[in-house]
C-alpha atoms as a PDB file:
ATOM      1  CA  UNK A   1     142.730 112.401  96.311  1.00  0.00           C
ATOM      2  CA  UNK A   2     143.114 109.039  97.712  1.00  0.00           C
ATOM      3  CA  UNK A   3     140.249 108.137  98.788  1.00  0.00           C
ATOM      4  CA  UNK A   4     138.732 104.886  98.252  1.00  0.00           C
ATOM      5  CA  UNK A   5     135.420 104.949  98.474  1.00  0.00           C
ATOM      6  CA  UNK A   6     132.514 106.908  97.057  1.00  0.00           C
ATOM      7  CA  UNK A   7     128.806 107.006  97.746  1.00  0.00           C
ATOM      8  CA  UNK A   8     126.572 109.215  95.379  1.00  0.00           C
ATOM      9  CA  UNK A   9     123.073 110.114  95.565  1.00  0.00           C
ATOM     10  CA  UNK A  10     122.332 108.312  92.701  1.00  0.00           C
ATOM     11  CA  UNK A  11     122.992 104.957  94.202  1.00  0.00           C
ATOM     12  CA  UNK A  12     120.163 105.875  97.113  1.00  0.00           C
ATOM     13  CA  UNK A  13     116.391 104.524  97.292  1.00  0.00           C
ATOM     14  CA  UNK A  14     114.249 106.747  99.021  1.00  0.00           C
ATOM     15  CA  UNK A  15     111.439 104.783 100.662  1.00  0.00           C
ATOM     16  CA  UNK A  16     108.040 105.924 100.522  1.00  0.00           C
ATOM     17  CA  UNK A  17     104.829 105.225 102.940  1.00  0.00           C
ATOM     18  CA  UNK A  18     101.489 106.009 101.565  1.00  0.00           C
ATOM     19  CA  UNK A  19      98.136 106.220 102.652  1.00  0.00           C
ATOM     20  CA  UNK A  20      94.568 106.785 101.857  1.00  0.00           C
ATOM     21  CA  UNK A  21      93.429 110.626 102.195  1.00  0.00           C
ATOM     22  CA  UNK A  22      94.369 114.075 100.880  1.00  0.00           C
ATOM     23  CA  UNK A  23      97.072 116.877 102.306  1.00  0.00           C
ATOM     24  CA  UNK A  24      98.162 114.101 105.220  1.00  0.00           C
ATOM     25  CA  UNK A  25     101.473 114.369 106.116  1.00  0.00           C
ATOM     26  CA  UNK A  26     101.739 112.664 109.362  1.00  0.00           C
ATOM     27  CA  UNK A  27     105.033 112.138 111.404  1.00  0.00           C
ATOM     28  CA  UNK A  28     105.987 108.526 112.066  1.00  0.00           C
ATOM     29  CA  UNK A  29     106.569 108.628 116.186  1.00  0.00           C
ATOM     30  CA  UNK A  30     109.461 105.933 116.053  1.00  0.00           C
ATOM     31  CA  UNK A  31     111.018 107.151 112.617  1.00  0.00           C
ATOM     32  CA  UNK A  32     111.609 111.163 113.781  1.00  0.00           C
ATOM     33  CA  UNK A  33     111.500 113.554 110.666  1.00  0.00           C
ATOM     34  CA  UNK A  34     109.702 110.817 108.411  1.00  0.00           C
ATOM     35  CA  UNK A  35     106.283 110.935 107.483  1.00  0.00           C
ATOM     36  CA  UNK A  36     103.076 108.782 105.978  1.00  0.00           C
ATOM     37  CA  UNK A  37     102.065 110.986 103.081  1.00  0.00           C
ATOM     38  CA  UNK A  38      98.794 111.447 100.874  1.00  0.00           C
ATOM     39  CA  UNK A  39      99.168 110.599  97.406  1.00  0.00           C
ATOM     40  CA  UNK A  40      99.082 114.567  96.791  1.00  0.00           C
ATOM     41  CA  UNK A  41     102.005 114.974  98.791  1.00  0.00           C
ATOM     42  CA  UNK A  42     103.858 111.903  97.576  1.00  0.00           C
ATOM     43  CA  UNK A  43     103.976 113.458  94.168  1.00  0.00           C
ATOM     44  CA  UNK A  44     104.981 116.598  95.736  1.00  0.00           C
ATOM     45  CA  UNK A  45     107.972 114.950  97.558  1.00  0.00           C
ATOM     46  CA  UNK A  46     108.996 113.014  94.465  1.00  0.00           C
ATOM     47  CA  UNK A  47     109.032 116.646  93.045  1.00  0.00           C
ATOM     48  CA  UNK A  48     111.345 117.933  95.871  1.00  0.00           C
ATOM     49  CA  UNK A  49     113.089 114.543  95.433  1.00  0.00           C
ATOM     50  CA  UNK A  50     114.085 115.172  91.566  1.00  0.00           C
ATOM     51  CA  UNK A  51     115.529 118.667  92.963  1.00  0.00           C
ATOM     52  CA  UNK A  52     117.675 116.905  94.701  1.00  0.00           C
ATOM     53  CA  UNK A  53     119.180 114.275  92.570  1.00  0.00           C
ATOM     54  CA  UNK A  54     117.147 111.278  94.135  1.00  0.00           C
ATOM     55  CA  UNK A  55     115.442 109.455  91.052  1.00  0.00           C
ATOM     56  CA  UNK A  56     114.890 106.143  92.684  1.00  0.00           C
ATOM     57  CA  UNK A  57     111.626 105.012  94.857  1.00  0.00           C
ATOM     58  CA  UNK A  58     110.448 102.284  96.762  1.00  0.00           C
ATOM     59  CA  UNK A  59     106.551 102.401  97.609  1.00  0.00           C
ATOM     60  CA  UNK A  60     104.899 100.783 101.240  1.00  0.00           C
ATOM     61  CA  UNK A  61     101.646 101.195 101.461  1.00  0.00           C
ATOM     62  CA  UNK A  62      99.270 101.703 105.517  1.00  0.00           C
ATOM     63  CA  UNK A  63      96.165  99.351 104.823  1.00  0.00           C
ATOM     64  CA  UNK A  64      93.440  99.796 107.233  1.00  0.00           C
ATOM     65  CA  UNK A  65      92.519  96.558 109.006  1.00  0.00           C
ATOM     66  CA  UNK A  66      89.048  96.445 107.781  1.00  0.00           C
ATOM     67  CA  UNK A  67      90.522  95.819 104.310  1.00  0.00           C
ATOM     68  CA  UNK A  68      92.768  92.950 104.942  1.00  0.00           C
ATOM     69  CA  UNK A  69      92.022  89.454 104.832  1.00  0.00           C
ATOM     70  CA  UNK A  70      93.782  86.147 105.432  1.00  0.00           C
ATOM     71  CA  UNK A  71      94.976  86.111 101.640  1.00  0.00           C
ATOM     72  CA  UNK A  72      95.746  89.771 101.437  1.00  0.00           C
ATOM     73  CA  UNK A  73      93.152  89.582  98.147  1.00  0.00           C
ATOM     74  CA  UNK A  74      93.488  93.704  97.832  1.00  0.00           C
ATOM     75  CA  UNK A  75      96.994  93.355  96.949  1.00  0.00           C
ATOM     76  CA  UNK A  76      95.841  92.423  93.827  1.00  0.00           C
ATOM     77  CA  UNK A  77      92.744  94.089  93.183  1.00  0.00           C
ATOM     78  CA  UNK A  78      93.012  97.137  89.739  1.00  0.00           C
ATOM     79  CA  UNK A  79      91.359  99.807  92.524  1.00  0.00           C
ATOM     80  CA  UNK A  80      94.110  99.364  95.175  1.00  0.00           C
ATOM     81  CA  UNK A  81      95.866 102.545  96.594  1.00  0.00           C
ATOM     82  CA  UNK A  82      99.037 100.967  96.189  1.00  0.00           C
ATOM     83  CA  UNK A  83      98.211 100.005  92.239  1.00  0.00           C
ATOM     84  CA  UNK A  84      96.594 103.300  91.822  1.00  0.00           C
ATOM     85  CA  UNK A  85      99.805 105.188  92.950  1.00  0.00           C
ATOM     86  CA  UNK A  86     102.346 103.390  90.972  1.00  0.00           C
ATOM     87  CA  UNK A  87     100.353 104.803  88.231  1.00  0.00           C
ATOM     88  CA  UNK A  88     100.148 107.969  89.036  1.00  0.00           C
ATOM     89  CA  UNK A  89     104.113 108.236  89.873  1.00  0.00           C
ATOM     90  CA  UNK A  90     104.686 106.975  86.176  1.00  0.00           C
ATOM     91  CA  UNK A  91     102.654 109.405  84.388  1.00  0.00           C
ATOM     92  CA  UNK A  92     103.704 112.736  86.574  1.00  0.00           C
ATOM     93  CA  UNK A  93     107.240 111.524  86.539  1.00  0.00           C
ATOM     94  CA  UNK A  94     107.936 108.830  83.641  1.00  0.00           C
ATOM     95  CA  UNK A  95     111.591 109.187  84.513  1.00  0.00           C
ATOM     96  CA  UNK A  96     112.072 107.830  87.917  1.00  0.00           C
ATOM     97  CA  UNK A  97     112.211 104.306  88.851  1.00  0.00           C
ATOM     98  CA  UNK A  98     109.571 102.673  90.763  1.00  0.00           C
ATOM     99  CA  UNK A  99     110.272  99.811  93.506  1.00  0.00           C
ATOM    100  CA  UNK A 100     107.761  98.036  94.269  1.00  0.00           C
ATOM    101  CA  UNK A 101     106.859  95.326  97.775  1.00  0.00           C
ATOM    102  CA  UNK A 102     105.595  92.125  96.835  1.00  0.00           C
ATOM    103  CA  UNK A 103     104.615  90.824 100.453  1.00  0.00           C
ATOM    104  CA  UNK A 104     101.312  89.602 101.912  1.00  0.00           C
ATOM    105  CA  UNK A 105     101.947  91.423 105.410  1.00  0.00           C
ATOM    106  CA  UNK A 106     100.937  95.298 104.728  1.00  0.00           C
ATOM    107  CA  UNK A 107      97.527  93.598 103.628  1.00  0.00           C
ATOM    108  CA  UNK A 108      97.134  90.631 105.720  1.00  0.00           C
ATOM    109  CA  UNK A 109      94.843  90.076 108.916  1.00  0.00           C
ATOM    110  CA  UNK A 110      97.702  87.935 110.554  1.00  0.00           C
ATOM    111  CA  UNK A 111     100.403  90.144 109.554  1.00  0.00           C
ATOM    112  CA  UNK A 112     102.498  87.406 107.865  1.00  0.00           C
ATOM    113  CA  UNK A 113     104.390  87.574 104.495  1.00  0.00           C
ATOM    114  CA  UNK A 114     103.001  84.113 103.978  1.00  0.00           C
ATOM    115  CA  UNK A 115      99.240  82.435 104.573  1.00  0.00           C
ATOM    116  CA  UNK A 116      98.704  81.099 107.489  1.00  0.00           C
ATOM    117  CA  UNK A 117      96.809  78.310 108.335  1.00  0.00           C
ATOM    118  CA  UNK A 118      96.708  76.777 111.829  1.00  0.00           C
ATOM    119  CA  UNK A 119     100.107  78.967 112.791  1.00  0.00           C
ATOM    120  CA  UNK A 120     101.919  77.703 110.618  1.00  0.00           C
ATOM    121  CA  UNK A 121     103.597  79.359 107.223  1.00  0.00           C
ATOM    122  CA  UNK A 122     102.353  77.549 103.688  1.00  0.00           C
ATOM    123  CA  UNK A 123     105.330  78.357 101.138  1.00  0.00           C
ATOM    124  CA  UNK A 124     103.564  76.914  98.654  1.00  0.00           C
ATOM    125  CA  UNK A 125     100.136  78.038  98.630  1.00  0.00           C
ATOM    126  CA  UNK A 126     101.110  81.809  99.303  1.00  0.00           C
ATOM    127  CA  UNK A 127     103.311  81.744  95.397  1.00  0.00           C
ATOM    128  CA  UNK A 128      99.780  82.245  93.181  1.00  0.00           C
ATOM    129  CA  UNK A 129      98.987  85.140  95.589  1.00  0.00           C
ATOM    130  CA  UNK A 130     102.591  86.543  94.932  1.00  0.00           C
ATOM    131  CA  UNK A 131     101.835  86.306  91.831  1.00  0.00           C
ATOM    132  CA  UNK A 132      99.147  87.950  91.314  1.00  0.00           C
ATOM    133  CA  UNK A 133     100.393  90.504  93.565  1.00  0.00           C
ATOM    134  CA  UNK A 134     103.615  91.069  91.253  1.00  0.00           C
ATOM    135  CA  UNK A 135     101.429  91.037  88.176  1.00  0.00           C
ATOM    136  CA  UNK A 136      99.158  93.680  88.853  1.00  0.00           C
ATOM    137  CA  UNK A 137     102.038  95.853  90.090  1.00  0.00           C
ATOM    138  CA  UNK A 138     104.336  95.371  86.488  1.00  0.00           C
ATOM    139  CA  UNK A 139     100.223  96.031  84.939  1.00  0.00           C
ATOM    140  CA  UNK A 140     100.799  99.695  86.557  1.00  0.00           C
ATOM    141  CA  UNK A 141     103.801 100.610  85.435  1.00  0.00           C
ATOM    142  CA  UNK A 142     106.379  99.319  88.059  1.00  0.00           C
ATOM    143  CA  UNK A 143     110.078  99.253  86.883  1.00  0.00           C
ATOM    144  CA  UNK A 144     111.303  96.671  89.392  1.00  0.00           C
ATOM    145  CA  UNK A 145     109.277  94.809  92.058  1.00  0.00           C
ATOM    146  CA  UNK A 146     110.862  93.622  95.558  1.00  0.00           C
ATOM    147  CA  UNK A 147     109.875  90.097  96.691  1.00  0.00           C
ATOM    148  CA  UNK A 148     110.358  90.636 100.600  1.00  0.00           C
ATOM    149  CA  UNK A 149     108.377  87.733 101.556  1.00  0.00           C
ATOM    150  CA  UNK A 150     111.237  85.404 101.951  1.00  0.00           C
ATOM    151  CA  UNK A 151     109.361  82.225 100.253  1.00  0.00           C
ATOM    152  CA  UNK A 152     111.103  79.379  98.661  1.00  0.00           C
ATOM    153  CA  UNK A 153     110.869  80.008  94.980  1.00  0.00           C
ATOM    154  CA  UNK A 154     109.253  82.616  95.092  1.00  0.00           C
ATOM    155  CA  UNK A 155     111.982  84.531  92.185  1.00  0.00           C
ATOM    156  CA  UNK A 156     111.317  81.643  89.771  1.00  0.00           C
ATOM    157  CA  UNK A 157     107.315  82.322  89.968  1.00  0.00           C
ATOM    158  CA  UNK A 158     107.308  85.672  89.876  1.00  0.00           C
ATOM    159  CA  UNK A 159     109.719  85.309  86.919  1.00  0.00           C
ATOM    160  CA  UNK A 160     107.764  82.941  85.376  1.00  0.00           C
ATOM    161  CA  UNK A 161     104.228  85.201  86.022  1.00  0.00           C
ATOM    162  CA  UNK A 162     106.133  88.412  84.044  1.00  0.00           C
ATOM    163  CA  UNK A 163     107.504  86.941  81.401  1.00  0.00           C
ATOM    164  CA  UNK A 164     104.538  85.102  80.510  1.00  0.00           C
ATOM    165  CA  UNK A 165     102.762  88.111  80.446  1.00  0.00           C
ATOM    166  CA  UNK A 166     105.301  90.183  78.277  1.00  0.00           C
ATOM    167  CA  UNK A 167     106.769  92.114  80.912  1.00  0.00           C
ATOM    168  CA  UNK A 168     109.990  90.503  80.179  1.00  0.00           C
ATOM    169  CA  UNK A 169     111.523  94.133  80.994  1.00  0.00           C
ATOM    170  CA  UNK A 170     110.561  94.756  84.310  1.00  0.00           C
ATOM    171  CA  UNK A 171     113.467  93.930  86.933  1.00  0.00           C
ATOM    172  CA  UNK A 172     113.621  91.795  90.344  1.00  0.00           C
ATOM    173  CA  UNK A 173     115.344  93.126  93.248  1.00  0.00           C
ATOM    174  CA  UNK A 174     115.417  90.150  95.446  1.00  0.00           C
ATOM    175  CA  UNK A 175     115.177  90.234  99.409  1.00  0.00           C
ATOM    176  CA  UNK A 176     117.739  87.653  99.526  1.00  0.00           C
ATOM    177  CA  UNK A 177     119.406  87.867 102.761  1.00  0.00           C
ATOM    178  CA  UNK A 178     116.762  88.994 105.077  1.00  0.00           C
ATOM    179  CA  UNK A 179     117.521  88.795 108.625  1.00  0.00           C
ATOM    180  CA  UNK A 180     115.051  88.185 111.543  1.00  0.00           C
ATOM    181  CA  UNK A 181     115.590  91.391 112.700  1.00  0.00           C
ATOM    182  CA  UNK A 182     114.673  93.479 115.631  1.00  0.00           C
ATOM    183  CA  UNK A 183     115.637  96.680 113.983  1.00  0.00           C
ATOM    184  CA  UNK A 184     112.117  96.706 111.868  1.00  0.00           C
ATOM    185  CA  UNK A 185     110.172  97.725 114.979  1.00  0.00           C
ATOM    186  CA  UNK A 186     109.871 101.406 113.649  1.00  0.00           C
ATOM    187  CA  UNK A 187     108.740  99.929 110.023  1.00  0.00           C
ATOM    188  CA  UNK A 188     105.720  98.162 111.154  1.00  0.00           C
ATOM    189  CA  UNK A 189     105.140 100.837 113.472  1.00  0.00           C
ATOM    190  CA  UNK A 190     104.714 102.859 110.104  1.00  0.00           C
ATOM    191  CA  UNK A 191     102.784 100.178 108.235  1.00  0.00           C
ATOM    192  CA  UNK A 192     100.431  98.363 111.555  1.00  0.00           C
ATOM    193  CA  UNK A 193     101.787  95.126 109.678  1.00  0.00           C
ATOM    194  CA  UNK A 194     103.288  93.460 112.426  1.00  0.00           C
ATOM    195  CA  UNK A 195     102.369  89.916 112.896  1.00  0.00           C
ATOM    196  CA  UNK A 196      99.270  89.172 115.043  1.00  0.00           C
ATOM    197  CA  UNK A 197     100.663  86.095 116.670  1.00  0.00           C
ATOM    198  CA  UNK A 198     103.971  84.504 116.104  1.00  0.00           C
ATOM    199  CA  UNK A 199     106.947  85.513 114.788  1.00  0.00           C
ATOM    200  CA  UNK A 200     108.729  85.795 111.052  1.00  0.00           C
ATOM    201  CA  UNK A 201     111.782  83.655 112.638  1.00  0.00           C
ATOM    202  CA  UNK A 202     110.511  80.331 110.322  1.00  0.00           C
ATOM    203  CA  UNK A 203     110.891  82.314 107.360  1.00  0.00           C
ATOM    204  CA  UNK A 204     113.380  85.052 107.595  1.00  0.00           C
ATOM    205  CA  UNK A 205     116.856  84.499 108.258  1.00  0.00           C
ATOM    206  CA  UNK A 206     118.706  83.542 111.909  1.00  0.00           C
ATOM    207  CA  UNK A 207     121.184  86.104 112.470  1.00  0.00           C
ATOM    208  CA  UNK A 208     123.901  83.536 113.417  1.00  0.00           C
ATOM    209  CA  UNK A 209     124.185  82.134 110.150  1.00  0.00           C
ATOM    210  CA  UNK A 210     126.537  83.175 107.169  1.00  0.00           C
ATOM    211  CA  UNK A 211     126.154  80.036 104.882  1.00  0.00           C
ATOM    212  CA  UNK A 212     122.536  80.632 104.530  1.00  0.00           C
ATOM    213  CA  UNK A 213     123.071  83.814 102.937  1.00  0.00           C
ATOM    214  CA  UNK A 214     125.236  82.306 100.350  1.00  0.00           C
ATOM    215  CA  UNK A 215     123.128  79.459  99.442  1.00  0.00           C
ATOM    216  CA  UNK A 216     119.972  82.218  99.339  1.00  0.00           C
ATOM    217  CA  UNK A 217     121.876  83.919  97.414  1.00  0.00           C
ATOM    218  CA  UNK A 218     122.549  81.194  94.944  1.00  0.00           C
ATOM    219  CA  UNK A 219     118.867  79.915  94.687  1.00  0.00           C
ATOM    220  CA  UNK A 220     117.726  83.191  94.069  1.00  0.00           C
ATOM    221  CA  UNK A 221     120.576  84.490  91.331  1.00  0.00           C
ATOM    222  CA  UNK A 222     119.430  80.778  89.578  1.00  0.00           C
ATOM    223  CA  UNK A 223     116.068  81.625  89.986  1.00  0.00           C
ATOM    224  CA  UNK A 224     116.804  84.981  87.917  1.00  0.00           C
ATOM    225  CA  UNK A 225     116.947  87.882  90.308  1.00  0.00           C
ATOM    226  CA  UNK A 226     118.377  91.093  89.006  1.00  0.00           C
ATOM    227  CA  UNK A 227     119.452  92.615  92.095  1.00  0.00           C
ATOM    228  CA  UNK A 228     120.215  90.676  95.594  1.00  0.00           C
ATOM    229  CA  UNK A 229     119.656  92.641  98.867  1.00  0.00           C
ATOM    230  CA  UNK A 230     120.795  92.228 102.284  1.00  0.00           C
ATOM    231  CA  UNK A 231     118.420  93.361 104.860  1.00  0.00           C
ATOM    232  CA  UNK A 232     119.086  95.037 107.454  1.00  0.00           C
ATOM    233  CA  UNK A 233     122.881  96.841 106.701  1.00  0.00           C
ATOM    234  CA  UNK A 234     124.780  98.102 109.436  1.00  0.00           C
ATOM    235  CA  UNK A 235     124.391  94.560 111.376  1.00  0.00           C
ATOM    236  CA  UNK A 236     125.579  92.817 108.229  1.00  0.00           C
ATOM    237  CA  UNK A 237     128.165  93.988 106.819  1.00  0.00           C
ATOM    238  CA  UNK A 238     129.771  90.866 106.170  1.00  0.00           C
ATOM    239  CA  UNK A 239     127.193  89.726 104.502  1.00  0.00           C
ATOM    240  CA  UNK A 240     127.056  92.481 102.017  1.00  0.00           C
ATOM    241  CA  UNK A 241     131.074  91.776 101.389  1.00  0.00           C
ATOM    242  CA  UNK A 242     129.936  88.049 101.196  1.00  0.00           C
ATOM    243  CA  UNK A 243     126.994  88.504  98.346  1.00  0.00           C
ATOM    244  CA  UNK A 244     129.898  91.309  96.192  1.00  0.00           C
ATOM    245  CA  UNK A 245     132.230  89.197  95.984  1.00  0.00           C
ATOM    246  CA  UNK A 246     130.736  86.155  94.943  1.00  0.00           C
ATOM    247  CA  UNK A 247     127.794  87.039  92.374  1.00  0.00           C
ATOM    248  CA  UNK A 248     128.326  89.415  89.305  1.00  0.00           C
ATOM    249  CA  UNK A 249     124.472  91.245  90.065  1.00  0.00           C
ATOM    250  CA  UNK A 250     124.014  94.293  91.928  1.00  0.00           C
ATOM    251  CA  UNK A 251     124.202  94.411  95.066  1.00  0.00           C
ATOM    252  CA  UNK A 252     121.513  96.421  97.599  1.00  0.00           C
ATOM    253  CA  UNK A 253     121.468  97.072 100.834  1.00  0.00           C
ATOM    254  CA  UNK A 254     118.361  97.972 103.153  1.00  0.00           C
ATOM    255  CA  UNK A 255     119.500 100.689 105.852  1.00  0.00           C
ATOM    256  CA  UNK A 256     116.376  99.482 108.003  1.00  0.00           C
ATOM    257  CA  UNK A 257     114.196 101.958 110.391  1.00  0.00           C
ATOM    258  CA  UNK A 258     115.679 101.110 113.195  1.00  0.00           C
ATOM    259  CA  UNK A 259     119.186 102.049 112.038  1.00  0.00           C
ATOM    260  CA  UNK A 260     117.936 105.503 110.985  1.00  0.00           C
ATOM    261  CA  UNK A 261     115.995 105.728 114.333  1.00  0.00           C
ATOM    262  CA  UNK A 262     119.053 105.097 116.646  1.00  0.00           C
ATOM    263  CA  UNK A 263     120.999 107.822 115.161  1.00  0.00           C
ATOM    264  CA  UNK A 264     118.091 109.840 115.051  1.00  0.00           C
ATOM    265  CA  UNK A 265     117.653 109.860 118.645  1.00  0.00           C
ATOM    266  CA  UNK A 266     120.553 109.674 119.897  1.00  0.00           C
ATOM    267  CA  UNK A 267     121.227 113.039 117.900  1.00  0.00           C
ATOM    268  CA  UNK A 268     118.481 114.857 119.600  1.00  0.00           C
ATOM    269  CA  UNK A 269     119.888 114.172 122.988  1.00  0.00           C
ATOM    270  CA  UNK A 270     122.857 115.584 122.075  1.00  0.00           C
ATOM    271  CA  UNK A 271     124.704 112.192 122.158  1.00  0.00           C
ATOM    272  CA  UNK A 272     125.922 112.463 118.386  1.00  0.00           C
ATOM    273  CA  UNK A 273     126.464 114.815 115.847  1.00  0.00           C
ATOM    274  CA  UNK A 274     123.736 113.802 113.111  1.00  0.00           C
ATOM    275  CA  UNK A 275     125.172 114.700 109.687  1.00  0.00           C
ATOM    276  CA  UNK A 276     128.855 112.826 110.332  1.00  0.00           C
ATOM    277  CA  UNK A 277     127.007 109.634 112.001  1.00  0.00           C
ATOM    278  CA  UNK A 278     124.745 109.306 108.821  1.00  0.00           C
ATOM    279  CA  UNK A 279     127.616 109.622 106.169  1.00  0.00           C
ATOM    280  CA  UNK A 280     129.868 107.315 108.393  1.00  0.00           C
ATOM    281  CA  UNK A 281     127.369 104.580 108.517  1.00  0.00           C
ATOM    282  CA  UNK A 282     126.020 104.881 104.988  1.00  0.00           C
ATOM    283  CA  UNK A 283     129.486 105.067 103.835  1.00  0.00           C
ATOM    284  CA  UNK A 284     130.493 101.628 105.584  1.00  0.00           C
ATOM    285  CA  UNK A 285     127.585 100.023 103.980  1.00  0.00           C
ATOM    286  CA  UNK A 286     129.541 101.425 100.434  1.00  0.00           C
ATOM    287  CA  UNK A 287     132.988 100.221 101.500  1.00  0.00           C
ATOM    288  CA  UNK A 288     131.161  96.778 102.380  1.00  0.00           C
ATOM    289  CA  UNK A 289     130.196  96.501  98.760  1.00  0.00           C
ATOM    290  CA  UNK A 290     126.937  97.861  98.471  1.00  0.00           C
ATOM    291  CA  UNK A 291     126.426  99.164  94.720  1.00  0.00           C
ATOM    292  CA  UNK A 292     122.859 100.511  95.731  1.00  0.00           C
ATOM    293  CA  UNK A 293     121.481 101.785  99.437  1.00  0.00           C
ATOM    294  CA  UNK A 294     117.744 102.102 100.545  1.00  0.00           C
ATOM    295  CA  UNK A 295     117.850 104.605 103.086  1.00  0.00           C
ATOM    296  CA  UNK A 296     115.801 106.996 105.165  1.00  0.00           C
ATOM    297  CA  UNK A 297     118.310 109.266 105.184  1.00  0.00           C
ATOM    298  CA  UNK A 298     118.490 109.839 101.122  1.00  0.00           C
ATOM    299  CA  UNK A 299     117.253 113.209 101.200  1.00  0.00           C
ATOM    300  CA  UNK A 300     119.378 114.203 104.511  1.00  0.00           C
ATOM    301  CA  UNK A 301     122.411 112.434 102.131  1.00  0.00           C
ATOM    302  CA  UNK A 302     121.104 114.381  99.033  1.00  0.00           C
ATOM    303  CA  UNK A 303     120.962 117.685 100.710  1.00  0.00           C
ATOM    304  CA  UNK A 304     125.033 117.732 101.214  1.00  0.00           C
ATOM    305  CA  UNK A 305     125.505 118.098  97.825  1.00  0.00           C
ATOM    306  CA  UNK A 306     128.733 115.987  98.566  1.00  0.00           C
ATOM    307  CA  UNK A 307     128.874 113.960  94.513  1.00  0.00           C
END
């Protein structure tokens, strides 16, 4: 009766990974009771999915190596897995929403969400392939793409690249605040996209800082995001209560692989009771202000029938 805060399956993202192949459901070793699926059995789980109340997606896809290049060119090519399953989402189920990545890393040879040349990051010169990338993805049906490359003005291109094609409809859910994290070790494990040399630190956000988020924030709410996103959660809490209450957009929070892979593990050595550490922790990323949650744990959530 007096509670104060409520989190509802609607408000969850459940991620999906995808790969090439047919009937492969294969358990990620560092993300227990998560899986790389088929596109057979992606459509199946988005089935299970709708059972359960979870309408919401967000799409990564496992590129072999031999396929990647220095300027991630499949990203945008029509034949793509990733293209090819977008489409395939939309017309089995035209009624859930589709998130998309726009990153060069799951496709890249060095594993960067920029090009590299000579180690180093070029901002500017890794936009057109962003845009491309974003383009082709809206061309198959996407309902919102995810820029989690953390470029400089990267929101205004891709902006710019949709509505100059007429897809003046199709959202942006901004990586705004994305830490330099070592709770994504369990994500790349899932994708092989971590870097080949280097690290994202030039690029992605220094966990010390709080300012930074605002003023990333700001440039990308200017730039005409839709939705702003703090990445990872559980670590930044603060940061989520920062973005609420200071822009009137959405706010989403990432709860990142490793956070689902701590309780995870720590709940099968008996260290934690499962169900009440997933609900605590997803509802402090509510309380913090988060009006939307991408979590591996949506279907675990889901499953309580709690809303």
């Amino acid at each position: 009766m007096v509670a104060e805060t409520y989190l509802r399956t609607s408000q969850l993202i459940h991620p999906l990974f995808i790969q090439e192949g047919n009937k492969i459901k294969k358990e990620i070793s560092s993300m227990p009771d998560f899986f790389r699926l088929s596109p057979d059995l992606v459509l199946k789980d988005i089935e299970d999915c709708l059972q359960l109340g979870i309408r919401n997606f967000i799409l990564f896809p496992q590129i072999e190596d031999k396929l990647k290049d220095k300027s991630a060119s499949l990203s945008y090519k029509k034949n793509n897995l990733y293209l090819k399953m977008i489409q395939a989402i939309k017309k089995n189920f035209p009624e859930v929403t589709v998130i998309t990545d726009v990153a060069m890393d799951p496709y890249s040879s060095d594993g960067h969400d920029g090009l590299v040349q000579n180690g180093k990051i070029l901002n500017d010169e890794t936009l057109p392939i962003l845009g491309k990338m974003a383009l082709a993805q809206a061309e198959a049906g996407a309902d919102i793409l995810g820029p989690s490359d953390m470029m400089d003005g990267r929101v205004a291109y891709i902006r710019g690249i949709l509505d100059k094609n007429n897809f003046t409809d199709v959202a942006i859910m901004s990586y705004t605040a994305k830490y330099a994290s070592s709770f994504y070790c369990p994500f790349r494990d899932a994708l092989g996209s971590a870097p080949k040399a280097g690290d994202k630190k030039t690029y992605q956000m220094d966990p010390r800082n709080t300012k930074e988020a605002l003023l990333e924030a700001e440039l990308d709410f200017s730039e005409g995001a839709d939705y702003l996103m703090v990445k990872p959660a559980l670590c930044y809490l603060d940061i989520i209560q920062s973005l609420k209450q200071n822009f009137p957009i959405p706010i989403v929070a990432y709860n990142v692989s490793g956070e689902y892979a701590m309780i995870k593990a720590a709940a099968r050595q008996g260290w934690l009771d499962e169900t009440k550490s997933m609900v605590e922790s997803l509802l402090s990323i509510k309380r913090a202000g988060a009006d939307i949650i991408i979590t591996y744990f949506a279907k675990d959530f889901a499953k309580l029938k709690l809303n």
